[in-house]
Structures are given as structure tokens and as C-alpha cells.
PDB file of N, CA and C in Angstrom:
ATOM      1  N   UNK A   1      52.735   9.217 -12.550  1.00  0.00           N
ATOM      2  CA  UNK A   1      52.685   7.793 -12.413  1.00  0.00           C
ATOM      3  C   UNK A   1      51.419   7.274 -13.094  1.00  0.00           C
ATOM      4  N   UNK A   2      51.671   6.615 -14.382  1.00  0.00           N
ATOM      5  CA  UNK A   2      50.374   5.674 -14.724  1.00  0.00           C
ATOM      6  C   UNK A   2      49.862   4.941 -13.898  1.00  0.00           C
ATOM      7  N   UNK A   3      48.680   4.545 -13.956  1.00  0.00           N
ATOM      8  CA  UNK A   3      48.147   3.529 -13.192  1.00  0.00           C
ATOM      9  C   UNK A   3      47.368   2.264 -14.256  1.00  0.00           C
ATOM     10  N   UNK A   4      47.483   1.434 -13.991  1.00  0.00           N
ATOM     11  CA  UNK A   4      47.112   0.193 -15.310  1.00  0.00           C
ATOM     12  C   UNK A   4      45.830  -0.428 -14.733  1.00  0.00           C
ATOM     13  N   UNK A   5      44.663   0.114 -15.272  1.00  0.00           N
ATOM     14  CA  UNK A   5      43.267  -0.376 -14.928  1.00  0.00           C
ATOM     15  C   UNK A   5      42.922  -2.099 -16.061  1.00  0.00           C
ATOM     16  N   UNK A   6      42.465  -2.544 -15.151  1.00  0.00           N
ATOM     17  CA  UNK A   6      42.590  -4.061 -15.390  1.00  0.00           C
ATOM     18  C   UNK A   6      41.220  -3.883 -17.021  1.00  0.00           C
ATOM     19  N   UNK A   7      41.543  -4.693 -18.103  1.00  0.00           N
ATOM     20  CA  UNK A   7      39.614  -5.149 -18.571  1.00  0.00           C
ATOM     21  C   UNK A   7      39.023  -5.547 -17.973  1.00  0.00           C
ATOM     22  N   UNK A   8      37.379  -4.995 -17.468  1.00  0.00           N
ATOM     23  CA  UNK A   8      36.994  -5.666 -17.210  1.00  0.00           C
ATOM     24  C   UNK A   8      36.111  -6.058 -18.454  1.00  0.00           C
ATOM     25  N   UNK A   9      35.867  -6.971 -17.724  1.00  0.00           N
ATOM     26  CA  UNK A   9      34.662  -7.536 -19.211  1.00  0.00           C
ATOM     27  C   UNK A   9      33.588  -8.341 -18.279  1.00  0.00           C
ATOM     28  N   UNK A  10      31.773  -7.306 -18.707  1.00  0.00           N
ATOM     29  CA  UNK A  10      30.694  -7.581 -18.270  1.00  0.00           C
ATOM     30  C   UNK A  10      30.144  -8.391 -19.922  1.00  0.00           C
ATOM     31  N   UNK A  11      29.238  -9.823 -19.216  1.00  0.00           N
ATOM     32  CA  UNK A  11      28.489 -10.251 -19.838  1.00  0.00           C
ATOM     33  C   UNK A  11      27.218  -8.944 -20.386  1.00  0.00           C
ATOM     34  N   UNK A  12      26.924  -9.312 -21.531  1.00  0.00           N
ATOM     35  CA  UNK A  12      25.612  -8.427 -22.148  1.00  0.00           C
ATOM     36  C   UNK A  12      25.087  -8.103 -21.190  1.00  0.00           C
ATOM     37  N   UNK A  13      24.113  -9.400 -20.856  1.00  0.00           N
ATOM     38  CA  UNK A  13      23.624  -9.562 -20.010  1.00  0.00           C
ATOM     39  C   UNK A  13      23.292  -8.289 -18.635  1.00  0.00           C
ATOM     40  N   UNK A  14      24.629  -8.282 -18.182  1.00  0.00           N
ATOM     41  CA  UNK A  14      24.608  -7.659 -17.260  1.00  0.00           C
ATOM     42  C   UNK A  14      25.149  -6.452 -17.288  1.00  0.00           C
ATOM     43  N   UNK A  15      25.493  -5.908 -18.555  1.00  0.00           N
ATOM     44  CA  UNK A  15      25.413  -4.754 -18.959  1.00  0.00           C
ATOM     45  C   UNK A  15      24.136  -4.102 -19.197  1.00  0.00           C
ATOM     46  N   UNK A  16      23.179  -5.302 -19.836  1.00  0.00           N
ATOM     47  CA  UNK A  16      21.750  -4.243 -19.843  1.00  0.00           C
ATOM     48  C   UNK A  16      21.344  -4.530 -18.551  1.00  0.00           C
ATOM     49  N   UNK A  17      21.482  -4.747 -17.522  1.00  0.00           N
ATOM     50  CA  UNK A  17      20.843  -4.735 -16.170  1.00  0.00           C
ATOM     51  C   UNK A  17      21.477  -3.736 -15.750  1.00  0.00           C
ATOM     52  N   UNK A  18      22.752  -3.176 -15.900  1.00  0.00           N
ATOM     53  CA  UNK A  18      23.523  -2.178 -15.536  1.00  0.00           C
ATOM     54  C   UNK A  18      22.488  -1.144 -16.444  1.00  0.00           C
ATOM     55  N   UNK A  19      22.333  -1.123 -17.380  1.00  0.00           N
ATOM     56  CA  UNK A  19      21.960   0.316 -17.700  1.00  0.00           C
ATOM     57  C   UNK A  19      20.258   0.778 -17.676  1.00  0.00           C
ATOM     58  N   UNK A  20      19.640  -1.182 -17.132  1.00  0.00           N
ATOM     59  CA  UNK A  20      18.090  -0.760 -16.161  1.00  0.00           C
ATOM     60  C   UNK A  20      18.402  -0.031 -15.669  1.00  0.00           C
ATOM     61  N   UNK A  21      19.386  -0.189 -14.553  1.00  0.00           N
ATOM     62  CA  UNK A  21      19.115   0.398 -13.813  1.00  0.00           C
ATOM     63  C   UNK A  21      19.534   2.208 -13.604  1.00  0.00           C
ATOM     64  N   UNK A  22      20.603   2.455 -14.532  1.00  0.00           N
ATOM     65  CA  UNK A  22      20.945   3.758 -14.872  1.00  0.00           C
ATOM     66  C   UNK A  22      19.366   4.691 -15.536  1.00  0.00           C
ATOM     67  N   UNK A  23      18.882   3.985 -16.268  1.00  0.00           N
ATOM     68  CA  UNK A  23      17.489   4.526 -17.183  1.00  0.00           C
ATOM     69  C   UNK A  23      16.723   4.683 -15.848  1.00  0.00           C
ATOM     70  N   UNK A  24      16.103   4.001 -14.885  1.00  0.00           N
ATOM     71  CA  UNK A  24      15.755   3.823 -13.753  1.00  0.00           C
ATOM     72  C   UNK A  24      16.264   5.309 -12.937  1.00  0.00           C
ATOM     73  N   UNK A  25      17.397   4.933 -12.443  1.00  0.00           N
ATOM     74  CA  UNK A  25      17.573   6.342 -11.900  1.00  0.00           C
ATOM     75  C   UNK A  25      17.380   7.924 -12.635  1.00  0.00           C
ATOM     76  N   UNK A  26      17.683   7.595 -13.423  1.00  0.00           N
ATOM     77  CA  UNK A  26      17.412   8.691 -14.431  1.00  0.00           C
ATOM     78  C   UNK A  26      15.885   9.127 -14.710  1.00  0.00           C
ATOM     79  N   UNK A  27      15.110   8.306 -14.244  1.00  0.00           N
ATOM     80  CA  UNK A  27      14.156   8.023 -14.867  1.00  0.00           C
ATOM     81  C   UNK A  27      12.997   8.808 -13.360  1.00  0.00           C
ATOM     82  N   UNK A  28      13.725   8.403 -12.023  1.00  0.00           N
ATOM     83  CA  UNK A  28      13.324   9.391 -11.129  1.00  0.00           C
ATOM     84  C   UNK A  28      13.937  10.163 -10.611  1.00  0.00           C
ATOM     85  N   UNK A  29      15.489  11.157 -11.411  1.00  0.00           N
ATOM     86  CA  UNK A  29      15.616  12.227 -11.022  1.00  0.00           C
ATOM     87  C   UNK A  29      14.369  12.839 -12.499  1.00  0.00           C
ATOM     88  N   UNK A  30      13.899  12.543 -13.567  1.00  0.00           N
ATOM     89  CA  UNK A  30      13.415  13.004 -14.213  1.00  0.00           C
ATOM     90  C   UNK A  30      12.080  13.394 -13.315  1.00  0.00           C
ATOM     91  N   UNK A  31      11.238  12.948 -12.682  1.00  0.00           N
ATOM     92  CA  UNK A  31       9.996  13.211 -11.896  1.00  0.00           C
ATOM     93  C   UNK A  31      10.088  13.709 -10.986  1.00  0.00           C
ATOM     94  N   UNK A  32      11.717  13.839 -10.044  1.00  0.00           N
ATOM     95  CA  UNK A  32      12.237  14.761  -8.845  1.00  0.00           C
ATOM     96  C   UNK A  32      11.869  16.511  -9.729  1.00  0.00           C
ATOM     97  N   UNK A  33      12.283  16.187 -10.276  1.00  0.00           N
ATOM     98  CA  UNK A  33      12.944  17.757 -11.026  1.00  0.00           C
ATOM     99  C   UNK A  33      11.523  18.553 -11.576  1.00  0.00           C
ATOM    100  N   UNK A  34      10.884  17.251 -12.721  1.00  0.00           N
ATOM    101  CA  UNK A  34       9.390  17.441 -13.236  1.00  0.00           C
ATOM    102  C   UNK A  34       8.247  17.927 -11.899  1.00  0.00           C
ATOM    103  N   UNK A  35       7.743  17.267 -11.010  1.00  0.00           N
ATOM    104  CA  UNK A  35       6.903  17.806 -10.076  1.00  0.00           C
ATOM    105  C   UNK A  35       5.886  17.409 -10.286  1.00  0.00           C
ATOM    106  N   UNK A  36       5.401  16.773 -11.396  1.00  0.00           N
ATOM    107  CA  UNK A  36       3.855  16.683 -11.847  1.00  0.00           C
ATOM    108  C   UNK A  36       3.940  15.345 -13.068  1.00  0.00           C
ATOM    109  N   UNK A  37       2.819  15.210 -13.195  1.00  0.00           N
ATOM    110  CA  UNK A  37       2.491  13.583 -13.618  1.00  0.00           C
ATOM    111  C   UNK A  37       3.403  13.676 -14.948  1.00  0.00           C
ATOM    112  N   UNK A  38       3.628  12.568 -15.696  1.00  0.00           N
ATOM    113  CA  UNK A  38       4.077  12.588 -16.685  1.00  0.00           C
ATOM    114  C   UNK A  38       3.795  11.386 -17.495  1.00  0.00           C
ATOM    115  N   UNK A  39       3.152  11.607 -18.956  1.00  0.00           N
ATOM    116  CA  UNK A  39       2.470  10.377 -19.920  1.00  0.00           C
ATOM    117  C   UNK A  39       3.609   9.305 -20.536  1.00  0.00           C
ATOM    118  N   UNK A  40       3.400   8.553 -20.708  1.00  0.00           N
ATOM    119  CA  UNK A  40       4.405   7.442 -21.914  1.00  0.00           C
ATOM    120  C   UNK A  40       4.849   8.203 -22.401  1.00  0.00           C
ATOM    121  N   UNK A  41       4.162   8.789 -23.271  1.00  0.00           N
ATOM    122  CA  UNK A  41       5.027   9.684 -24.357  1.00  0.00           C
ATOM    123  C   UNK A  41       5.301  10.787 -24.206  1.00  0.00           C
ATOM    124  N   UNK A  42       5.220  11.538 -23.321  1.00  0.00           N
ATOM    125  CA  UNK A  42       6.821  12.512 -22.510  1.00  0.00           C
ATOM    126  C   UNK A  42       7.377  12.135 -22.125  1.00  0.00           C
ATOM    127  N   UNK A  43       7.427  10.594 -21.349  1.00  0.00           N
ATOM    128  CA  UNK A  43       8.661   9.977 -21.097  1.00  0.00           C
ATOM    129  C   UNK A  43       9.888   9.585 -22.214  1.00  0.00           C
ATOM    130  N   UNK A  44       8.995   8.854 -23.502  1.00  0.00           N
ATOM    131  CA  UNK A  44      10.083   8.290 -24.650  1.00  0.00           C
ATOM    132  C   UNK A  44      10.428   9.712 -25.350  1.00  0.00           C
ATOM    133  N   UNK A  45       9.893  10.549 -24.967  1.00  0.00           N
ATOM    134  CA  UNK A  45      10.103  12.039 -26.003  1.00  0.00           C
ATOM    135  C   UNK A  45      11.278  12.775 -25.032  1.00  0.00           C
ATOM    136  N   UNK A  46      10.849  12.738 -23.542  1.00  0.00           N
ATOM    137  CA  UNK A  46      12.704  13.355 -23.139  1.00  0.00           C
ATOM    138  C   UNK A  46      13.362  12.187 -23.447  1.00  0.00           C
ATOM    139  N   UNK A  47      13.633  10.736 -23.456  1.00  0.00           N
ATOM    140  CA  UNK A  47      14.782  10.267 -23.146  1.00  0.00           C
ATOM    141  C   UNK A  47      15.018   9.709 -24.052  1.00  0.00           C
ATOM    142  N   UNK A  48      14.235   9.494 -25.569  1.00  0.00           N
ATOM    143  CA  UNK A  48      14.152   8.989 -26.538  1.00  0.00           C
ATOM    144  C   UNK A  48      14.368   7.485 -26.648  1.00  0.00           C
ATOM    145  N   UNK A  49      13.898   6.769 -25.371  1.00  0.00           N
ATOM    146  CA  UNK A  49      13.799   5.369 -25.263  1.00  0.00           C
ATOM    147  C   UNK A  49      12.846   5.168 -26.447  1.00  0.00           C
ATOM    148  N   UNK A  50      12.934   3.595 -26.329  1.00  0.00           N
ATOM    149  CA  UNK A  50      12.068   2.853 -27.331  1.00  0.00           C
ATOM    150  C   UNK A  50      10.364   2.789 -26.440  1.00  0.00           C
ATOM    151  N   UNK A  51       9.770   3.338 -26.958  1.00  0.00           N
ATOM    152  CA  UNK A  51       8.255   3.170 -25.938  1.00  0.00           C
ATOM    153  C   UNK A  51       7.915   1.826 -25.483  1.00  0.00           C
ATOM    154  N   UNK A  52       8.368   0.810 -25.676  1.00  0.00           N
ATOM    155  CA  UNK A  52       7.986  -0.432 -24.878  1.00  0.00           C
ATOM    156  C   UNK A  52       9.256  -0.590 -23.814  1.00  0.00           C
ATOM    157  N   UNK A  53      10.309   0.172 -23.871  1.00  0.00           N
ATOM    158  CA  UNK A  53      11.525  -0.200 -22.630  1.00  0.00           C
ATOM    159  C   UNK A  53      10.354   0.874 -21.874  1.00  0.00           C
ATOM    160  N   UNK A  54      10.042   2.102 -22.510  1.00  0.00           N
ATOM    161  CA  UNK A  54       9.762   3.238 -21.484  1.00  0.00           C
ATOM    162  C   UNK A  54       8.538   2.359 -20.687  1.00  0.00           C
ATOM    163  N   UNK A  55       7.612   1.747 -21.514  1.00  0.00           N
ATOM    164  CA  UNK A  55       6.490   1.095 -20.526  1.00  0.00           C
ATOM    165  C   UNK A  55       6.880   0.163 -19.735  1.00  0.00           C
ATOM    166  N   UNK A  56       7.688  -0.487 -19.891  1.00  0.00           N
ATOM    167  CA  UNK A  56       8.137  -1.828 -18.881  1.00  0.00           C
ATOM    168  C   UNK A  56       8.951  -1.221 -17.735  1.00  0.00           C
ATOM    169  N   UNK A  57       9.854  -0.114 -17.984  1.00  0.00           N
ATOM    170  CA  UNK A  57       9.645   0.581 -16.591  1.00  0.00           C
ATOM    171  C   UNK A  57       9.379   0.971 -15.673  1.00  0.00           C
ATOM    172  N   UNK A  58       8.448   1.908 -16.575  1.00  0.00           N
ATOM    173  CA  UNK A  58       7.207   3.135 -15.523  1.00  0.00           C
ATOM    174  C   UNK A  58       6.219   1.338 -15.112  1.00  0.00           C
ATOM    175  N   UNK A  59       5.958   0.404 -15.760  1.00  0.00           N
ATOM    176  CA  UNK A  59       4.545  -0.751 -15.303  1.00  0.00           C
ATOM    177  C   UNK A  59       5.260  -1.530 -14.347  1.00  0.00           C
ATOM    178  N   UNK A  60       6.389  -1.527 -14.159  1.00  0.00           N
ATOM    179  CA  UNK A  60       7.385  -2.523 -13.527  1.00  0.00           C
ATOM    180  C   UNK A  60       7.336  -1.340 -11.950  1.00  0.00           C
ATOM    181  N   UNK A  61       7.644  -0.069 -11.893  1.00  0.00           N
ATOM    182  CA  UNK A  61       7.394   1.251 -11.161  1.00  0.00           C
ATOM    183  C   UNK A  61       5.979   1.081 -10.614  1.00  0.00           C
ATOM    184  N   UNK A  62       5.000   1.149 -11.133  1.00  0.00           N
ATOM    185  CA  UNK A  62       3.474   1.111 -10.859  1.00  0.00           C
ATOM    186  C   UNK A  62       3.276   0.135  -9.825  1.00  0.00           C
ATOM    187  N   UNK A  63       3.843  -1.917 -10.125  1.00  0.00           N
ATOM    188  CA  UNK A  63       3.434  -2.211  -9.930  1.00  0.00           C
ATOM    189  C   UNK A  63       4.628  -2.410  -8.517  1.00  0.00           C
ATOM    190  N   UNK A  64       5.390  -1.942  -8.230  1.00  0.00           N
ATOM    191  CA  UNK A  64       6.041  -1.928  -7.556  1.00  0.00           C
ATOM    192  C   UNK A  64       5.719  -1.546  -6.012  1.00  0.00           C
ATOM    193  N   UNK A  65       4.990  -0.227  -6.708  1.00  0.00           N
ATOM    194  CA  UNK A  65       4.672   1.238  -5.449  1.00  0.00           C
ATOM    195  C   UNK A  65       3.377   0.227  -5.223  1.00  0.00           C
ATOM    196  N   UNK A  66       2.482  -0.518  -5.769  1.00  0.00           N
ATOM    197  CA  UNK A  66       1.478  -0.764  -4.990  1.00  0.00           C
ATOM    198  C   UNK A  66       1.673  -2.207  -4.621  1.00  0.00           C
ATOM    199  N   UNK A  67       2.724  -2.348  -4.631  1.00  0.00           N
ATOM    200  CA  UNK A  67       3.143  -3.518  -3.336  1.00  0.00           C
ATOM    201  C   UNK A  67       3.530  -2.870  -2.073  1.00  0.00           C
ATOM    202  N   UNK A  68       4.141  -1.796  -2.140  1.00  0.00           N
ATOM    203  CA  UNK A  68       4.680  -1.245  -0.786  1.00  0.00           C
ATOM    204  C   UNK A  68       3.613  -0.389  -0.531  1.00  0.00           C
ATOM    205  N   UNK A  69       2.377  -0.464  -0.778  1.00  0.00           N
ATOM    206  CA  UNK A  69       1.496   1.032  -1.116  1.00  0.00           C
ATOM    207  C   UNK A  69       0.730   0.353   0.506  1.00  0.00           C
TER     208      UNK A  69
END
């Protein structure tokens, strides 16, 4: 039995918020797994981001933890 999956269709928009947040998760099973600190540029070098997405991450991360800190 086929089943007929509808289009959906996401604005840009919220496709790159969809894939913040995928880079994001990805981004701390990468430091689960790692164990130990990690620079800008071992970050854009495993995931081959663009080094200013990789910084607006990890600074967006930083400034995050020392709100809840």
C-alpha cells in the first residue's frame, strides 16, 4: 500500500532555523564525544562550516551558558 505524503513547503527562512538548529545539535554531540576544549578552527575544520556561522554559534553558546551560569 502506497502512502501519499503531502508537499510540504518551508519558507527559507525557516529552513535555515531548521538547520541552526541541526548544526547546534551536532555541534554538542561533537563536544559529548570530544571531552576536551575545542578552538574555532577545529570546529570549521570537522564540520567545514563557514567560520563566521561556526563563531555565531559557539558566541551565541558562550553567551548563553553565562546567563544560566
Amino acid at each position: 500500500m502506497e502512502v501519499e505524503i503531502p508537499n510540504i513547503n518551508i519558507s527559507e527562512e525557516r529552513y535555515v532555523a531548521v538547520k541552526q538548529i541541526e548544526n547546534l545539535l551536532n555541534l554538542l554531540e561533537f563536544f559529548s564525544v570530544r571531552k576536551r576544549p575545542a578552538t574555532l578552527a577545529d570546529v570549521v575544520a570537522h564540520f567545514g562550516w563557514a567560520r563566521s556561522s561556526a563563531f555565531n554559534i559557539l558566541t551565541t553558546l558562550v553567551e548563553l551558558a553565562s546567563t544560566f551560569s
